[in-house]
N, C-alpha and C. Protein backbone atom coordinates (compact mmCIF):
# COMPACT_ATOMS: atom_id res chain seq x y z
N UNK A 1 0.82 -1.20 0.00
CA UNK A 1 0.00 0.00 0.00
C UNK A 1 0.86 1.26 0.00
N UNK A 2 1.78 1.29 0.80
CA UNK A 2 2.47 2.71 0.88
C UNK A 2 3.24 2.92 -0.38
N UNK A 3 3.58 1.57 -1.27
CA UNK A 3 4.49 1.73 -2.41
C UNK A 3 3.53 2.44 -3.34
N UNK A 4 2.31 2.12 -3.44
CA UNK A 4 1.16 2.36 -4.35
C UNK A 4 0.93 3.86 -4.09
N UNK A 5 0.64 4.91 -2.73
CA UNK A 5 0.81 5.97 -2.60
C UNK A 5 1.97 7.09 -3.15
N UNK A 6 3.43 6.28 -2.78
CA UNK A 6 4.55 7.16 -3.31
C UNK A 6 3.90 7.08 -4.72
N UNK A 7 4.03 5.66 -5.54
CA UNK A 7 3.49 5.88 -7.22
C UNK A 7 2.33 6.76 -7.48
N UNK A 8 1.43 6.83 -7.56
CA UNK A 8 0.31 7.85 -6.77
C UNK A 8 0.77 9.24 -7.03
N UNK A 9 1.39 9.55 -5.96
CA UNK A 9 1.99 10.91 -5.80
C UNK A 9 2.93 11.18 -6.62
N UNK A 10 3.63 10.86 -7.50
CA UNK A 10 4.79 10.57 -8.19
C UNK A 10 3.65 11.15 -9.63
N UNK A 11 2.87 10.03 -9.78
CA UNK A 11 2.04 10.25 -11.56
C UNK A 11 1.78 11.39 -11.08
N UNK A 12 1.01 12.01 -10.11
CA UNK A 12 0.58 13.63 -9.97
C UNK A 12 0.86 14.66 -9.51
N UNK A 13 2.63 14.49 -9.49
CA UNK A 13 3.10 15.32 -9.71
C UNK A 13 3.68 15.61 -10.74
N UNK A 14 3.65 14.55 -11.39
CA UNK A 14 4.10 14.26 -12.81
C UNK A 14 3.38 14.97 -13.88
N UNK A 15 1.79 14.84 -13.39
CA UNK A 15 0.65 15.38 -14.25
C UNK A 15 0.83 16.93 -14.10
N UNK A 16 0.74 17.73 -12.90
CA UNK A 16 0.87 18.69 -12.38
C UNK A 16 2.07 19.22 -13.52
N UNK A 17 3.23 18.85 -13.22
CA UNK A 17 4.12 19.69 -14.02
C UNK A 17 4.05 19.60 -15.34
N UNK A 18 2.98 18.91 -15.95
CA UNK A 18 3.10 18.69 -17.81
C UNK A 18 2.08 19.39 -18.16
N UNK A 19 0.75 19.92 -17.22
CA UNK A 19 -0.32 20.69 -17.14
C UNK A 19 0.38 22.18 -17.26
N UNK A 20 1.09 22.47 -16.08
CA UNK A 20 1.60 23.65 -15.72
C UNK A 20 2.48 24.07 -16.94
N UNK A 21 3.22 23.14 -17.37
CA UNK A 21 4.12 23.67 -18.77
C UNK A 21 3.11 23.96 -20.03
N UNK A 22 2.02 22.79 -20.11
CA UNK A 22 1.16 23.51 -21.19
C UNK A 22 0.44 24.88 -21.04
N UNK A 23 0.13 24.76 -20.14
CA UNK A 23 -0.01 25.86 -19.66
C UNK A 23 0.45 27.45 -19.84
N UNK A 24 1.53 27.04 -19.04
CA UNK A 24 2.59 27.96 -19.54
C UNK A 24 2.86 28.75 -20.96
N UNK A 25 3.17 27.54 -21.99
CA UNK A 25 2.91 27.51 -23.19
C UNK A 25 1.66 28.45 -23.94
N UNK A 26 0.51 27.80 -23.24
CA UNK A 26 -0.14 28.76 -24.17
C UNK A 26 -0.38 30.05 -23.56
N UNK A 27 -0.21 30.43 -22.51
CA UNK A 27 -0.19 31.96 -21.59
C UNK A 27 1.55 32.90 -22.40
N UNK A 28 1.84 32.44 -22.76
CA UNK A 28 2.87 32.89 -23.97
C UNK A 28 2.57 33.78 -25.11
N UNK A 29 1.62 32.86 -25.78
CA UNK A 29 0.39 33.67 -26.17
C UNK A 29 -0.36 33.81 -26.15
N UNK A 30 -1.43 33.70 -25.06
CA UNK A 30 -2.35 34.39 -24.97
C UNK A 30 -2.46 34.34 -22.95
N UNK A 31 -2.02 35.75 -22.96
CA UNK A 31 -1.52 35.70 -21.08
C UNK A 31 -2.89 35.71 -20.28
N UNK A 32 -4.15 36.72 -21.23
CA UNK A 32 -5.47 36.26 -20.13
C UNK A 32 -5.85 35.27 -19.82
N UNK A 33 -5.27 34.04 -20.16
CA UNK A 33 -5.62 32.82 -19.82
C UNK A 33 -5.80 32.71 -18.69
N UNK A 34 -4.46 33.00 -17.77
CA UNK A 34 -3.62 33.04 -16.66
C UNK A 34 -5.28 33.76 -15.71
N UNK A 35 -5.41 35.05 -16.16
CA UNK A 35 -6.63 35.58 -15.44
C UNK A 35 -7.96 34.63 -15.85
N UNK A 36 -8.76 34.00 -16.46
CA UNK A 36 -9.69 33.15 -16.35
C UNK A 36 -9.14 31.89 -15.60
N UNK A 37 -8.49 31.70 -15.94
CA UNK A 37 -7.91 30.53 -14.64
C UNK A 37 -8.54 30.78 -13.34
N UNK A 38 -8.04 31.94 -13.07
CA UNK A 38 -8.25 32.58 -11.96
C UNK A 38 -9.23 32.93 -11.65
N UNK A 39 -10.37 33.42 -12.50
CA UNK A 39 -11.49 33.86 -12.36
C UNK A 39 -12.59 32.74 -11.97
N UNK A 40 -11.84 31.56 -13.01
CA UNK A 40 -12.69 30.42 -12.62
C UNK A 40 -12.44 29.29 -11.33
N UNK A 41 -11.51 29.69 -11.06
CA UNK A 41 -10.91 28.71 -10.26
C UNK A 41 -11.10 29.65 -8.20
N UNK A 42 -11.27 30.87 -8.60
CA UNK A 42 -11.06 31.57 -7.52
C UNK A 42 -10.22 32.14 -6.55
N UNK A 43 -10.04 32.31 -5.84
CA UNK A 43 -8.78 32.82 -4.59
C UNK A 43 -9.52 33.08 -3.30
N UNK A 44 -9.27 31.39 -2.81
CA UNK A 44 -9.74 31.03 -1.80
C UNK A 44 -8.44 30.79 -0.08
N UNK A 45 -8.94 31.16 0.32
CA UNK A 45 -8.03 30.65 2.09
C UNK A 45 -8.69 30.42 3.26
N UNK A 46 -9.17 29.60 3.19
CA UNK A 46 -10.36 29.21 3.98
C UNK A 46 -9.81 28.01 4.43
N UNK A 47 -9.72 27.47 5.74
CA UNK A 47 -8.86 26.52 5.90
C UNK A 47 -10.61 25.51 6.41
N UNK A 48 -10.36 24.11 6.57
CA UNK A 48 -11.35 23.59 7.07
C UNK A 48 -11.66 23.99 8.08
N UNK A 49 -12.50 23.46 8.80
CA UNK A 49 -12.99 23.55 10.05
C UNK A 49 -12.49 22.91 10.61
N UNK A 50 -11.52 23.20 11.83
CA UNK A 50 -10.90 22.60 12.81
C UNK A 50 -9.73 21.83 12.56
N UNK A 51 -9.21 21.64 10.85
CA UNK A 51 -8.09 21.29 10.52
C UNK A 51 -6.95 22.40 9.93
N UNK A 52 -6.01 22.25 10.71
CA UNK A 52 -5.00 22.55 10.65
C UNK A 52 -4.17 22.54 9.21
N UNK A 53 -4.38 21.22 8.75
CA UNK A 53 -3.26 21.07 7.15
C UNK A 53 -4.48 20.91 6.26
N UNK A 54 -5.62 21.07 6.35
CA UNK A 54 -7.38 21.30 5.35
C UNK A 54 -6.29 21.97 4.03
N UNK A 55 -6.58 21.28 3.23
CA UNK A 55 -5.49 21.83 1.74
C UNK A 55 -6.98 22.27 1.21
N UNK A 56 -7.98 22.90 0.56
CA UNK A 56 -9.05 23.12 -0.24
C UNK A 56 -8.64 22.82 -2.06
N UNK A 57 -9.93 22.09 -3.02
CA UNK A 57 -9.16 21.97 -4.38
C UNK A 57 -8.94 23.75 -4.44
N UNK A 58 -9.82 24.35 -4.13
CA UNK A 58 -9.83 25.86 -4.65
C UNK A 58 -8.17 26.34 -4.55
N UNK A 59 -7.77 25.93 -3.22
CA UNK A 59 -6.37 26.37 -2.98
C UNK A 59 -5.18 25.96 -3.28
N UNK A 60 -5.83 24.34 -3.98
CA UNK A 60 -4.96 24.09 -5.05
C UNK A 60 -4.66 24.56 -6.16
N UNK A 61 -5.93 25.04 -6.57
CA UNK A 61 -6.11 25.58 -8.04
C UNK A 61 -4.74 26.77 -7.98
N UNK A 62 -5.33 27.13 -6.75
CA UNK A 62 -4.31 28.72 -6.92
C UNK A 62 -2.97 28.28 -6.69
N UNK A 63 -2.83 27.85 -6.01
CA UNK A 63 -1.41 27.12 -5.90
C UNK A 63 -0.30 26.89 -7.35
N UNK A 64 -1.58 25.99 -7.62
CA UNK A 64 -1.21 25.67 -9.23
C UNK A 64 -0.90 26.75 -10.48
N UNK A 65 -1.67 27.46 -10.41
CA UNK A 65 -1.77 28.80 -11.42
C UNK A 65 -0.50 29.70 -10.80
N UNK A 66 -0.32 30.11 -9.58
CA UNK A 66 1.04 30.60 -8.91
C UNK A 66 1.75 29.58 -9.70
N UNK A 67 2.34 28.38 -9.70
CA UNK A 67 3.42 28.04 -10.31
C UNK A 67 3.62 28.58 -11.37
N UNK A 68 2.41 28.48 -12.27
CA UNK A 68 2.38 28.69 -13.65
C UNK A 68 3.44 29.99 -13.73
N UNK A 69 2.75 31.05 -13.51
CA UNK A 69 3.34 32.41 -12.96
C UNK A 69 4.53 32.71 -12.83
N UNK A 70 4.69 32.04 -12.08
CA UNK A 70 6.12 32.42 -11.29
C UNK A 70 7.29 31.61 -12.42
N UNK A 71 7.30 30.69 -13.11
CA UNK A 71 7.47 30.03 -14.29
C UNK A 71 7.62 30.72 -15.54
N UNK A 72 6.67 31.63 -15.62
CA UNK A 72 6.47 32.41 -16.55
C UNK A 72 7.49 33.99 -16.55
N UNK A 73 7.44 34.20 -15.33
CA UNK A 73 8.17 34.94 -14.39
C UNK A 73 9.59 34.71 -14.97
N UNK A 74 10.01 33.95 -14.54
CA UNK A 74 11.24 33.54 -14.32
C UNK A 74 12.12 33.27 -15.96
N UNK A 75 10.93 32.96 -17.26
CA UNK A 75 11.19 32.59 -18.22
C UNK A 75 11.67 34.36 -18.87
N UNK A 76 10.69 35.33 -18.42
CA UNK A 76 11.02 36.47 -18.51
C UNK A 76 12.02 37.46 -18.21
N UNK A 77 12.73 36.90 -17.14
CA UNK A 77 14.24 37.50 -16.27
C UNK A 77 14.88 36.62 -16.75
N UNK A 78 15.05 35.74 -17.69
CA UNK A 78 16.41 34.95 -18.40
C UNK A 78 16.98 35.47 -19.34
């Protein structure tokens, strides 16, 4: 079971970074993307109720779109 989790976590982070590069990619040309992302996805911080590490998808989303960003960022100061 725990081998099956690391694999698990491994494909999606795997997914995560091939999303985030397409991503990327097309916010290249065309950067409002980046803002409907956002629009649709929201900007949330709302932690659960009574949990401490409560991750929300919403706060993934943003999480996710920050990478994008900062990626994009960074492709720009090279």
């Amino acid at each position: 079971m725990f081998d099956q989790c690391n694999e698990v976590d491994r494909r999606v982070l795997a997914h995560a970074r091939i999303l985030q590069t397409l991503i990327r990619y097309l916010a290249e040309d065309k950067p409002e993307i980046l803002v409907r992302l956002t629009s649709a996805f929201g900007i949330s911080h709302n932690i659960g109720a009574n949990e401490q590490d409560f991750v929300s998808a919403e706060q993934c989303a943003e999480q996710f779109i920050r990478a994008i960003e900062v990626q994009i960022l960074e492709l720009d100061q090279a």
